[in-house]
Protein backbone atom coordinates (compact mmCIF):
# COMPACT_ATOMS: atom_id res chain seq x y z
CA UNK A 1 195.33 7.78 34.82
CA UNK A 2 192.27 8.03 37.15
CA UNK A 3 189.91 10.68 36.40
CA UNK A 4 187.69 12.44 38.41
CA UNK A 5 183.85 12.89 38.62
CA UNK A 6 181.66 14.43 40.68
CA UNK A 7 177.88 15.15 41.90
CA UNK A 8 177.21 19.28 42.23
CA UNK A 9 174.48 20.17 44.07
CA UNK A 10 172.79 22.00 47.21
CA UNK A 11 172.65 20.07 49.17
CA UNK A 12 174.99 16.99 47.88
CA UNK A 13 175.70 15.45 51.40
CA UNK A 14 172.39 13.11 50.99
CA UNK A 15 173.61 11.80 47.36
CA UNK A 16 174.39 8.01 46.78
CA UNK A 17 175.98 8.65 43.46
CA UNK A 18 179.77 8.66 44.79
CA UNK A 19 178.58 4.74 46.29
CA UNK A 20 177.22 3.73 42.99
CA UNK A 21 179.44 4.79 40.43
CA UNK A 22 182.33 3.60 42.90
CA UNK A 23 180.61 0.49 42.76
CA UNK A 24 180.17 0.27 38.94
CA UNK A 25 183.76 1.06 38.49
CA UNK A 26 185.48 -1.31 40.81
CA UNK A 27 182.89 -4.26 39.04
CA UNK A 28 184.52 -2.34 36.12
CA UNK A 29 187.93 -2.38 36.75
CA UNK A 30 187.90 1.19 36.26
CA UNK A 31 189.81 3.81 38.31
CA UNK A 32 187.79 6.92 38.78
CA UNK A 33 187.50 9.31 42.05
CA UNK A 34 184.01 10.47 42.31
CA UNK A 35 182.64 13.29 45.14
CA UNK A 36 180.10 15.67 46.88
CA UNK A 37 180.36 18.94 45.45
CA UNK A 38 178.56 21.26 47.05
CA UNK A 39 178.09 24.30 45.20
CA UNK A 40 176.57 27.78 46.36
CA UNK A 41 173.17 28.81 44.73
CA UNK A 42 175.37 31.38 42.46
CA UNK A 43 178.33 29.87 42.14
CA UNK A 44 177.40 26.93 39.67
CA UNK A 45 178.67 27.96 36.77
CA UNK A 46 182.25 29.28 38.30
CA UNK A 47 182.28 25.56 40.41
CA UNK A 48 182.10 24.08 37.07
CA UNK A 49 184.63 26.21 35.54
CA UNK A 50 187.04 25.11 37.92
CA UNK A 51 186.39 21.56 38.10
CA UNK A 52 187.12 21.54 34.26
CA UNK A 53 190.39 23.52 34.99
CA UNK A 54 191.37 20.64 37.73
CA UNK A 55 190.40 18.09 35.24
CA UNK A 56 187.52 17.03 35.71
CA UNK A 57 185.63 14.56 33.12
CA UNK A 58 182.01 14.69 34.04
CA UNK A 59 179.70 15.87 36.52
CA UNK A 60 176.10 14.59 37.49
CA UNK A 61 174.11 17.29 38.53
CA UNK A 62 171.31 17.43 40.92
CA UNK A 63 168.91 19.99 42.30
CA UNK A 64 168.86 22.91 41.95
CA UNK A 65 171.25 22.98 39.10
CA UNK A 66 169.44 20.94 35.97
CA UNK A 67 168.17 24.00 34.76
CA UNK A 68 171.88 26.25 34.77
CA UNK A 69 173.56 23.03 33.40
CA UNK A 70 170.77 22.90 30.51
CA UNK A 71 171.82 26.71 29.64
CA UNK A 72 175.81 26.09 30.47
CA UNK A 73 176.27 22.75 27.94
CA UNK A 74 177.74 23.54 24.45
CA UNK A 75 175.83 20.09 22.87
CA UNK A 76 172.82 19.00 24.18
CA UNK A 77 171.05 15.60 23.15
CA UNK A 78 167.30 15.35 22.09
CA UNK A 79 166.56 14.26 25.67
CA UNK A 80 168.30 17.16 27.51
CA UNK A 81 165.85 19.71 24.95
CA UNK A 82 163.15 17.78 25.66
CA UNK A 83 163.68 17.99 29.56
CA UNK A 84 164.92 21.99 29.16
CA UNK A 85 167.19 20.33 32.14
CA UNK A 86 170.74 18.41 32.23
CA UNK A 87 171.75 16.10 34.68
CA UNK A 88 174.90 14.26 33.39
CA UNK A 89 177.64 16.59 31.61
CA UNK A 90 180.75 15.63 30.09
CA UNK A 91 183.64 17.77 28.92
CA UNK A 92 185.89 17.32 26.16
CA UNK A 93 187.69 18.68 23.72
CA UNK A 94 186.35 22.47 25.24
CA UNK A 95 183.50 21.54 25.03
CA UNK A 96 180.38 21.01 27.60
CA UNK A 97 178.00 18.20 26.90
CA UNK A 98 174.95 17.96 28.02
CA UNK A 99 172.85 15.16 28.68
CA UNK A 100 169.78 13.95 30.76
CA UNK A 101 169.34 10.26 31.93
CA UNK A 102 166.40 10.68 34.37
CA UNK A 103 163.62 9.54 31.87
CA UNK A 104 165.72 6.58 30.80
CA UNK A 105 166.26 5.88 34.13
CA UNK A 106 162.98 5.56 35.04
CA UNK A 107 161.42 3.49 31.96
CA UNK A 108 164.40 0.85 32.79
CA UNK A 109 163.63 0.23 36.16
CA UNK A 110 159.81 -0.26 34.77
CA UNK A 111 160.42 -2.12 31.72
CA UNK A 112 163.58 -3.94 32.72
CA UNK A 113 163.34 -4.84 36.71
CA UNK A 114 160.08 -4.47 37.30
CA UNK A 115 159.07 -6.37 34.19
CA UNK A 116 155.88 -4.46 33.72
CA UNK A 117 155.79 -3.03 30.21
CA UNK A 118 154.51 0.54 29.55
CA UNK A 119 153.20 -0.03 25.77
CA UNK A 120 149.64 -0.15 25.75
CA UNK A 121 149.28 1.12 29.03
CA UNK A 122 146.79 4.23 30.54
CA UNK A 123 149.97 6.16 32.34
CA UNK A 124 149.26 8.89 34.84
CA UNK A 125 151.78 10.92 36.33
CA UNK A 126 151.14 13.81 39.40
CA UNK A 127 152.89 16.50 38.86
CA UNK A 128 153.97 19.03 36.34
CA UNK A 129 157.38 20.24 37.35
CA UNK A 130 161.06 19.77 36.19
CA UNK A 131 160.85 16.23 37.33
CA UNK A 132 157.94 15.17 35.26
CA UNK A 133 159.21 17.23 32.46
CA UNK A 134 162.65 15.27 32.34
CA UNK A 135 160.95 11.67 32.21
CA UNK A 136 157.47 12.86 29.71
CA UNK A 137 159.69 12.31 26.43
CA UNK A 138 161.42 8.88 27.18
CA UNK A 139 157.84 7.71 29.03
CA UNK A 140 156.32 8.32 25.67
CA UNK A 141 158.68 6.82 23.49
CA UNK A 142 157.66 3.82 25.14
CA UNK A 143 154.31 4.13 23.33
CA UNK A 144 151.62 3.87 25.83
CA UNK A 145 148.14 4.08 25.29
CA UNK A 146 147.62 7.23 26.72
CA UNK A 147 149.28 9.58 29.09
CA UNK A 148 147.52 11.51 31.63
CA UNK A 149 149.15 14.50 33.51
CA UNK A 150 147.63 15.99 36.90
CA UNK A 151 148.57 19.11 38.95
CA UNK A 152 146.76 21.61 41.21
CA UNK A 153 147.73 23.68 38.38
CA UNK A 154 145.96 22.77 35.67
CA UNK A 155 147.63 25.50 33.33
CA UNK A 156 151.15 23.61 33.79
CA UNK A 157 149.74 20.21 33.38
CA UNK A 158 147.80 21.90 30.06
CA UNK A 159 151.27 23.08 28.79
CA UNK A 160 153.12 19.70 29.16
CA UNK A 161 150.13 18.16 27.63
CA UNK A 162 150.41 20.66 24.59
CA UNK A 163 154.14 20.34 24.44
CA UNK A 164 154.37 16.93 24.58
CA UNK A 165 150.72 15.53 22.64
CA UNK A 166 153.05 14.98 18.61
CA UNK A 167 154.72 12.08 21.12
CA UNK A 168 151.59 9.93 21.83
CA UNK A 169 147.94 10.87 23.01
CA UNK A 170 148.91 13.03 26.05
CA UNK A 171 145.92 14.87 27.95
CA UNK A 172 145.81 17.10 31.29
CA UNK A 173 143.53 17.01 33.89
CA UNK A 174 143.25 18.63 37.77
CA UNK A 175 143.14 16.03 40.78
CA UNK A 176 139.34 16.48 41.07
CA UNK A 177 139.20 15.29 37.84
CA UNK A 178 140.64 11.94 38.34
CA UNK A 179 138.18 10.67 40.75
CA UNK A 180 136.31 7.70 39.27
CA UNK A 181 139.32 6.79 36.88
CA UNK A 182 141.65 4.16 36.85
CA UNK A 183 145.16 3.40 35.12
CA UNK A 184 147.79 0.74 34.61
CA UNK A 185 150.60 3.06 35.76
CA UNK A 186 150.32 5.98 38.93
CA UNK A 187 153.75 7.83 39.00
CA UNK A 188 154.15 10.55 41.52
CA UNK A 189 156.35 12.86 39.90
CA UNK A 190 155.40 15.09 43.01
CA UNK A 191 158.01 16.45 45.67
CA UNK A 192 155.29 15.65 48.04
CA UNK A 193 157.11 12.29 49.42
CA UNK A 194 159.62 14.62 50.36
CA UNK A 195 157.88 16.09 52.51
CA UNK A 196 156.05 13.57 53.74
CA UNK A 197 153.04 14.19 52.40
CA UNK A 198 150.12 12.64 49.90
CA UNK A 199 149.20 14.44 46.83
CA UNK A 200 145.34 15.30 47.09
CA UNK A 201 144.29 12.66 44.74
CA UNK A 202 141.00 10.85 45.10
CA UNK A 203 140.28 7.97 46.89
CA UNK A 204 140.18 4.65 44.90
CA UNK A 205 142.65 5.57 42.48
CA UNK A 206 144.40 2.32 42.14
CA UNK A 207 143.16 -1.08 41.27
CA UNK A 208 144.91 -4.72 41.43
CA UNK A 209 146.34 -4.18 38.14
CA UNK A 210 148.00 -0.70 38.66
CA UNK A 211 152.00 -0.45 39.41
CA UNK A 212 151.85 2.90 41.99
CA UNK A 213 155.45 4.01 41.38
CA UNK A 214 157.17 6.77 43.77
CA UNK A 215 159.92 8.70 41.72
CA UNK A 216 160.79 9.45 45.87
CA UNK A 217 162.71 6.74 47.50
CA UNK A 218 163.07 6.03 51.65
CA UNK A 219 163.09 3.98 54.16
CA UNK A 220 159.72 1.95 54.28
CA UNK A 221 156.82 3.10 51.84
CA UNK A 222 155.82 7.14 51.29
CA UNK A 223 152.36 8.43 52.00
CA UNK A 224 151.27 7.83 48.23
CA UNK A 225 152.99 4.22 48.47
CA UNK A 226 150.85 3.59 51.40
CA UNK A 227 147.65 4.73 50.00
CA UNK A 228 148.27 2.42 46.95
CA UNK A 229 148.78 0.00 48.79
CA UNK A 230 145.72 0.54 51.09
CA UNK A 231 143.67 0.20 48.02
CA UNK A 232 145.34 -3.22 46.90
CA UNK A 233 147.75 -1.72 44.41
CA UNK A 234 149.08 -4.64 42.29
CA UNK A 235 152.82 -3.59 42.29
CA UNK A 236 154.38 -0.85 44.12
CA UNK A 237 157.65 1.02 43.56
CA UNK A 238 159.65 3.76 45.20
CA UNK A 239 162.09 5.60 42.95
CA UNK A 240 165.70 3.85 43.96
CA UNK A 241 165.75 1.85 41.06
CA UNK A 242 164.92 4.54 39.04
CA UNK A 243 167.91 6.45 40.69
CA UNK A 244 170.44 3.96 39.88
CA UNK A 245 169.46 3.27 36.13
CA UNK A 246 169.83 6.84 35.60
CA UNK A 247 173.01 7.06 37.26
CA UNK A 248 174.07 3.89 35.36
CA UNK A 249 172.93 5.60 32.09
CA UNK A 250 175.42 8.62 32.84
CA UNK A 251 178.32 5.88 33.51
CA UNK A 252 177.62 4.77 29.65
CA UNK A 253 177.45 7.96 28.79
CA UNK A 254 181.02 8.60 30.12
CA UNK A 255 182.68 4.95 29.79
CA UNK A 256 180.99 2.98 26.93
CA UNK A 257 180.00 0.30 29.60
CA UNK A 258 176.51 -0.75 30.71
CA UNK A 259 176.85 -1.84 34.79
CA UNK A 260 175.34 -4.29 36.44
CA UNK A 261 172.14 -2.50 38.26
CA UNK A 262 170.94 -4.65 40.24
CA UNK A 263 173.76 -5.95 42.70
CA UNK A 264 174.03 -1.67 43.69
CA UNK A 265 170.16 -1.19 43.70
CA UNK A 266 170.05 -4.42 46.38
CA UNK A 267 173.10 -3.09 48.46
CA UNK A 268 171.79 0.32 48.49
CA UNK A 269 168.33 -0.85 49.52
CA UNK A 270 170.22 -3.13 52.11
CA UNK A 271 172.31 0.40 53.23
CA UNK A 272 168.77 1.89 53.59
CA UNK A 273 167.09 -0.59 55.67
């Protein structure tokens, strides 16, 4: 019996999941559909209700939904609380499950294909919205050093500090406040790249031993790739790796079976040019 899967969000048309969990299921020998569902900005819960009346076994969910799927799901794990967001649910038995593989997602594409460990590492990540929040617990599982978290609004990098500080030495500061420092690890957890923009961080930021990591992916480098790299960044990153462990996390999740990554991480960057 094939069952069905989906991605819900607004908009959906730009998602890659359908490719990549297509791709882990035929290297699976799995039959599964998997589609765009595009879902009206108050119709998510009623879109999910009747995807789960036509059958359907899991969703992934994408912006601007993590938030409504956190609050929908029955079961959450320690990760979805953590994130207060849910990007992968499954439904069984009546019940919604709720999951988020986004922080996972990331620390595997840094620990596993980019080989560049994060314990004992000065971390900084820009930004202090739902993005950063979904990756702060799994990035601090991995026992770094420290972890630094900067925003023009120091008050929400202060409360993710606060939040997240029982984890692993965890500290807030404003952009201004970075100039003349230096870590092992920049993540822009910004949706500056987005809009193709730089976040206003200082000049000389990154050093020959930093990994400047984009949780935006694109064709050729963002702004804040090309600044690291105008400053001799030692490794740099955009977030498509980071995109298809999560997604590959969510096919565990629902199958038992870990893919392959890295064949649909190359043909996707291939696809992107």
């Amino acid at each position: 019996m094939t069952e069905r899967y989906a991605v819900i969000g607004n908009p959906v048309a730009h998602s890659q999941s359908p490719f990549i969990h297509t791709e882990f299921a035929r290297a699976d020998n799995r039959s599964i559909t998997y589609e765009r569902l595009e879902s009206a900005i108050d119709r998510f819960e009623a879109e999910v209700a009747a995807f789960i009346n036509a059958g359907g076994a899991g969703l992934n969910v994408t912006l601007p939904f993590k938030g409504e799927a956190f609050r929908l799901a029955t079961d959450l794990t320690e990760r979805a609380r953590l994130a207060e967001a849910v990007n992968t649910l499954s439904f069984r038995d009546g019940r919604i499950f709720g999951d988020n593989t986004d922080g996972v997602g990331l620390v595997r594409d840094i620990v596993d294909n980019l080989d560049f460990p994060i314990a004992g590492r000065s971390v900084l990540v820009l930004g202090a919205g739902g993005a950063v929040r979904g990756v702060l617990g799994p990035l601090l599982d991995q026992r770094p050093a420290s972890l630094t978290i900067a925003n023009r609004t120091l008050i929400k990098a202060d409360l993710l500090a606060r939040q997240f500080s029982n984890r692993a030495p965890c500290r807030a500061l404003g952009y201004d406040a970075l100039a003349g420092e230096h870590f092992d690890i920049v993540i822009n957890g910004t949706s500056t790249s987005l809009n193709h923009e730089l976040p206003p961080i200082p000049n000389n930021l990154f050093t020959a031993r930093t990994l400047a990591y984009d949780m935006v992916y694109s064709r050729g480098l963002t702004l804040f790739l090309q600044r690291a790299q105008a400053e001799n960044a030692g490794m740099l990153a955009d977030g498509l790796g980071m995109l298809v462990e999560q997604a590959a996390e969510s096919y565990f999740i629902w199958h038992g079976v870990r893919p392959d990554t890295r064949k649909v991480t190359n043909q996707l960057r291939e696809m992107l040019g």
